[in-house]
C-alpha atoms as a PDB file:
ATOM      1  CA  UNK A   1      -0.373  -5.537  21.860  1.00  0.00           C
ATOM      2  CA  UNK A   2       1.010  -6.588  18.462  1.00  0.00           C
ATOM      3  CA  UNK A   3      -1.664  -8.130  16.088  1.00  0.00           C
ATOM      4  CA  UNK A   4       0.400  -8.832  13.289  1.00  0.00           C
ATOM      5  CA  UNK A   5       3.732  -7.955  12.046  1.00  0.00           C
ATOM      6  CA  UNK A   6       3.815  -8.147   7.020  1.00  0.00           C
ATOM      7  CA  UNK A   7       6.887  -7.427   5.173  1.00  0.00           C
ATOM      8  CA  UNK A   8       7.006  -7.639   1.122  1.00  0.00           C
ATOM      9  CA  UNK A   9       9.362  -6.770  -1.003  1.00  0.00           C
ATOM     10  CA  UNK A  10       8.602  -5.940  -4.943  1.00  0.00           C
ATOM     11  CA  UNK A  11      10.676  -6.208  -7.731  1.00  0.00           C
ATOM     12  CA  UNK A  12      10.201  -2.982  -9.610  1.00  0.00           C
ATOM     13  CA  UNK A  13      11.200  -4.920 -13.107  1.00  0.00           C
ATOM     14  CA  UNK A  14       7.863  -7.180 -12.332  1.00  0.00           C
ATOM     15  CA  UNK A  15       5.589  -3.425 -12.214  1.00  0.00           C
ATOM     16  CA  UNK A  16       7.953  -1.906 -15.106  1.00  0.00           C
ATOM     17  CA  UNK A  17       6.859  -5.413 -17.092  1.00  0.00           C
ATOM     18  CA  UNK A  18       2.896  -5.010 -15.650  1.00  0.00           C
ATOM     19  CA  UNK A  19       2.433  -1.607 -17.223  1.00  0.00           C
ATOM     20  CA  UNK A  20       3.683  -2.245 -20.314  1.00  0.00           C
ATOM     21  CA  UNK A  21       1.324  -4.844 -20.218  1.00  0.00           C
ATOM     22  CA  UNK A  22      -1.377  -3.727 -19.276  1.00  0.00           C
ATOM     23  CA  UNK A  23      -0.818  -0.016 -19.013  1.00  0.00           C
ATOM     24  CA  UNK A  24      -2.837   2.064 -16.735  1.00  0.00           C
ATOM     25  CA  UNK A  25      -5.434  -0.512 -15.863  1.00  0.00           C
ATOM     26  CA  UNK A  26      -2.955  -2.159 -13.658  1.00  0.00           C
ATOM     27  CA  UNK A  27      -2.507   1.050 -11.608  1.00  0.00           C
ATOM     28  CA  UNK A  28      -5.943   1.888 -11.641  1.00  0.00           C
ATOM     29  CA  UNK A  29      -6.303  -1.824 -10.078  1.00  0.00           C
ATOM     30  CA  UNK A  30      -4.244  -1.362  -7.487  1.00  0.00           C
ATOM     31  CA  UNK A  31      -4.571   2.195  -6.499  1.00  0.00           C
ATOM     32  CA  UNK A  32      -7.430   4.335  -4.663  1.00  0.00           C
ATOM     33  CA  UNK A  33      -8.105   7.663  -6.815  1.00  0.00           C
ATOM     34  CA  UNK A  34      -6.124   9.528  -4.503  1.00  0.00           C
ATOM     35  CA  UNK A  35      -3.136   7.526  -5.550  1.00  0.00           C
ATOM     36  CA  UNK A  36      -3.604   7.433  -9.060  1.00  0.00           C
ATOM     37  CA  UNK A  37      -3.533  11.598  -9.434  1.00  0.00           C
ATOM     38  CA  UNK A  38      -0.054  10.925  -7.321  1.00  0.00           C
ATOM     39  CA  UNK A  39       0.609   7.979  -9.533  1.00  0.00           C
ATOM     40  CA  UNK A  40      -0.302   9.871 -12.946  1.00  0.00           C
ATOM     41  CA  UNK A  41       1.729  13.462 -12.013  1.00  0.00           C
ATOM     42  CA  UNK A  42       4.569  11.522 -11.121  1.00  0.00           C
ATOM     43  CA  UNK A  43       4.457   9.401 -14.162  1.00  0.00           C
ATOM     44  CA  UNK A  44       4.289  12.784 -16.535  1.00  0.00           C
ATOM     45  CA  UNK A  45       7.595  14.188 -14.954  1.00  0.00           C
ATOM     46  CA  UNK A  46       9.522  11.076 -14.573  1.00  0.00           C
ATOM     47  CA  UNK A  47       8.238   7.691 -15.558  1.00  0.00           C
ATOM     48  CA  UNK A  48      10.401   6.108 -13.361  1.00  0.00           C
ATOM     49  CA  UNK A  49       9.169   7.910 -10.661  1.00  0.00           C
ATOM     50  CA  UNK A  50       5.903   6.522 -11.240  1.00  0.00           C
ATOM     51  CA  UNK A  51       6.924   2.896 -12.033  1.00  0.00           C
ATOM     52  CA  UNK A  52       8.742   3.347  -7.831  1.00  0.00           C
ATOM     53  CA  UNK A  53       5.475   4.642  -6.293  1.00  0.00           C
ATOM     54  CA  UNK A  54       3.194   2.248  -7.608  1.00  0.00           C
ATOM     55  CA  UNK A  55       5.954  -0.787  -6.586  1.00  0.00           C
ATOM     56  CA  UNK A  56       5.695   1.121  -3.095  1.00  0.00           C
ATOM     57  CA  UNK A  57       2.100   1.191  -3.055  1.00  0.00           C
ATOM     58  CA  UNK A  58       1.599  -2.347  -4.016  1.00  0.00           C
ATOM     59  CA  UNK A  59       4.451  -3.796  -1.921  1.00  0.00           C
ATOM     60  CA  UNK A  60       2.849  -1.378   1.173  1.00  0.00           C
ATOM     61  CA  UNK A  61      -1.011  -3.509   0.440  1.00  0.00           C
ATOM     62  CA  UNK A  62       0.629  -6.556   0.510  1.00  0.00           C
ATOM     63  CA  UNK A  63       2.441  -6.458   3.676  1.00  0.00           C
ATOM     64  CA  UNK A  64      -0.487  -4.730   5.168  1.00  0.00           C
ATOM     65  CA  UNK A  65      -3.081  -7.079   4.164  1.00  0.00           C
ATOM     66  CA  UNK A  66      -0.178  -9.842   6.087  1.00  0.00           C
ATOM     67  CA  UNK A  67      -0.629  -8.205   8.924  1.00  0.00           C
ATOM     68  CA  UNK A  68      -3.988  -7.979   9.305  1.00  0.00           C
ATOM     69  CA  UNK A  69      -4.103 -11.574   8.455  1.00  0.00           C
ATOM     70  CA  UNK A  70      -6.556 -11.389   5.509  1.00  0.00           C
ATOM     71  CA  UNK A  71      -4.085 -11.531   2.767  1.00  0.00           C
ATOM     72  CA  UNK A  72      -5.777 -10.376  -0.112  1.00  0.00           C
ATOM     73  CA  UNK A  73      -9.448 -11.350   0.587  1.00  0.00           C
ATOM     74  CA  UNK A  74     -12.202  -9.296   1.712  1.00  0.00           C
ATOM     75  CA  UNK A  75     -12.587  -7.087   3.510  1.00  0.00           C
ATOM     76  CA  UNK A  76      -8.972  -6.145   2.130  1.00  0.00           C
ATOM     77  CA  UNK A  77      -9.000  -4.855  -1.370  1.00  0.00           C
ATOM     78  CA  UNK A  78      -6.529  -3.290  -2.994  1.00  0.00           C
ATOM     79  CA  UNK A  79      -8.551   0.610  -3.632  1.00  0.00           C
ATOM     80  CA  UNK A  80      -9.916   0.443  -0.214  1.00  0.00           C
ATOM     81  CA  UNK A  81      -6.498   0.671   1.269  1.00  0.00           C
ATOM     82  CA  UNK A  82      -4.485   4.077   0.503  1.00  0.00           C
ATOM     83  CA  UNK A  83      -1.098   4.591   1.152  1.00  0.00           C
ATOM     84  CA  UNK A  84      -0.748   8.389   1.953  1.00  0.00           C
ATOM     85  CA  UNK A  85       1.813  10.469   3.277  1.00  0.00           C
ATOM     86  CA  UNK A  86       1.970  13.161   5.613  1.00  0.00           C
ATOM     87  CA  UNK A  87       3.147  16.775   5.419  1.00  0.00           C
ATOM     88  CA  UNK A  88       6.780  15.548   6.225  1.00  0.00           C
ATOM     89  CA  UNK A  89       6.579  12.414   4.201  1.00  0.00           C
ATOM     90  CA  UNK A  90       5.911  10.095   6.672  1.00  0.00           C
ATOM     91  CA  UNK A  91       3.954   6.818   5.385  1.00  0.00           C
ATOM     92  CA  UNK A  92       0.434   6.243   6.765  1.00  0.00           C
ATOM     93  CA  UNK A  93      -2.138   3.629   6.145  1.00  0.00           C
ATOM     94  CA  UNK A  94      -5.580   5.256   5.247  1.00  0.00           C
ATOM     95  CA  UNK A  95      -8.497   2.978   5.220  1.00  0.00           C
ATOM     96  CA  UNK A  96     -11.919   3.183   3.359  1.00  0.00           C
ATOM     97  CA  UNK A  97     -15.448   1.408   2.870  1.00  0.00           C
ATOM     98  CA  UNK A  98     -15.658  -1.940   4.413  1.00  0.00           C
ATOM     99  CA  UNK A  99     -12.095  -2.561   5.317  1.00  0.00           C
ATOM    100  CA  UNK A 100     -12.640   0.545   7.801  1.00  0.00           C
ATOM    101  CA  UNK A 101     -15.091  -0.416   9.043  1.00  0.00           C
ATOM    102  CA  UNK A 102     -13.940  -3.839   9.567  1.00  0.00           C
ATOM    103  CA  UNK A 103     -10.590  -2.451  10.879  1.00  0.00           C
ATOM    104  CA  UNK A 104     -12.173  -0.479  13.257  1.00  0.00           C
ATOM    105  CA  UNK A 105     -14.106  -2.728  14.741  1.00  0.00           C
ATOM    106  CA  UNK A 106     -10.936  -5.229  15.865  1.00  0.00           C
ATOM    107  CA  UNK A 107      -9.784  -2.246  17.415  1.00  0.00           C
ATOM    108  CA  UNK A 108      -6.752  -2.079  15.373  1.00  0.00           C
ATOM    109  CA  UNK A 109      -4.641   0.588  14.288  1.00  0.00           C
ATOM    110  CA  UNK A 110      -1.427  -0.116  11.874  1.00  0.00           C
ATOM    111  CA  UNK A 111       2.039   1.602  11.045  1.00  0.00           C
ATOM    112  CA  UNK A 112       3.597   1.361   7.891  1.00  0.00           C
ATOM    113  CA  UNK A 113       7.513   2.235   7.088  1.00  0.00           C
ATOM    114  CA  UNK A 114       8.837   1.976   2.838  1.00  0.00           C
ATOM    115  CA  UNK A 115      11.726   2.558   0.989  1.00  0.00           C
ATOM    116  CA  UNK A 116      12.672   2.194  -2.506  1.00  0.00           C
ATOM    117  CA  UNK A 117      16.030   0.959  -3.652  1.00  0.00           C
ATOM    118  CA  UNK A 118      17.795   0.586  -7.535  1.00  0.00           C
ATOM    119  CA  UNK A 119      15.463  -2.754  -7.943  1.00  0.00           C
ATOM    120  CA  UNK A 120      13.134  -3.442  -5.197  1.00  0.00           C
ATOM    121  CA  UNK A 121      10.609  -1.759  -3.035  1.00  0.00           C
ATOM    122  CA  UNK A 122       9.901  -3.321   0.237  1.00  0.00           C
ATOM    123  CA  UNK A 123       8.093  -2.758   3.454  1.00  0.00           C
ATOM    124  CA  UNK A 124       7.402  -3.182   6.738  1.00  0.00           C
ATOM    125  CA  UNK A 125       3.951  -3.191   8.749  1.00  0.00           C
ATOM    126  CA  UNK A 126       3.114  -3.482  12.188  1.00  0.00           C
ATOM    127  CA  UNK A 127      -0.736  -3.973  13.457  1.00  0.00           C
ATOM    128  CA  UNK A 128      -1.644  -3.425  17.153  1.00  0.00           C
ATOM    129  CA  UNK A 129      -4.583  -4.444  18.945  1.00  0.00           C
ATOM    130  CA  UNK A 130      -5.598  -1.254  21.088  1.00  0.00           C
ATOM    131  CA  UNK A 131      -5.539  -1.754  24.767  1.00  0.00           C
ATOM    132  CA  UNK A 132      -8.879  -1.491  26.594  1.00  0.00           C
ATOM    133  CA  UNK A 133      -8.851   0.653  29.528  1.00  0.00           C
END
């Protein structure tokens, strides 16, 4: 059974404009650990490439935290929710600390799909209820 259903999409100019700013700060606000070593090895190569993931990761929390309903309030933080990627590439949503736990315990389970385009980065996020047997 559906739960909830987020979609954002991010203006990459808006994260380009937040790290000048405020420089790495900003990422390491929005990002798990985990993310930032993706975050700061893509940044080295290609700072563009970094300025897309971190507009993929942040567009990816906010329509998550949508579809869970909690917007950006806890449980929901912004380092307790990881965006990871399998082997093949595939987007998944890896929780931590209290938001697990909390996540967990509605019986929920969520499925995440990004893309990146020229200017924006959007996303799409669907939460399910597990059935009970």
């Amino acid at each position: 059974m559906i739960h909830g259903v987020g979609t954002d999409v991010c203006d990459l100019r808006r994260i380009r404009v937040s790290l000048q700013r405020h420089g790495e700060r900003f990422a390491r606000k929005i990002l798990c650990d985990t993310e930032l070593a993706v975050w700061k090895s893509r940044s080295s190569r290609w700072p563009e490439r970094g300025v897309r993931y971190l507009a993929t990761r942040f567009s990816a929390k906010e329509a998550f935290s949508k579809a869970v309903g909690l917007g950006l309030r806890l449980p929901m933080t912004w380092r307790e929710c990881e965006i990871a990627n399998l082997p093949g590439g595939k987007p998944v949503i890896v929780l931590h600390g209290g938001l697990k736990q909390w996540f967990e315990a509605q019986g929920l389970t969520a499925h995440v799909s990004v893309t990146d385009e020229s200017d924006y980065a959007a996303t799409f996020v669907v939460v399910e209820k597990k059935a009970v047997p």
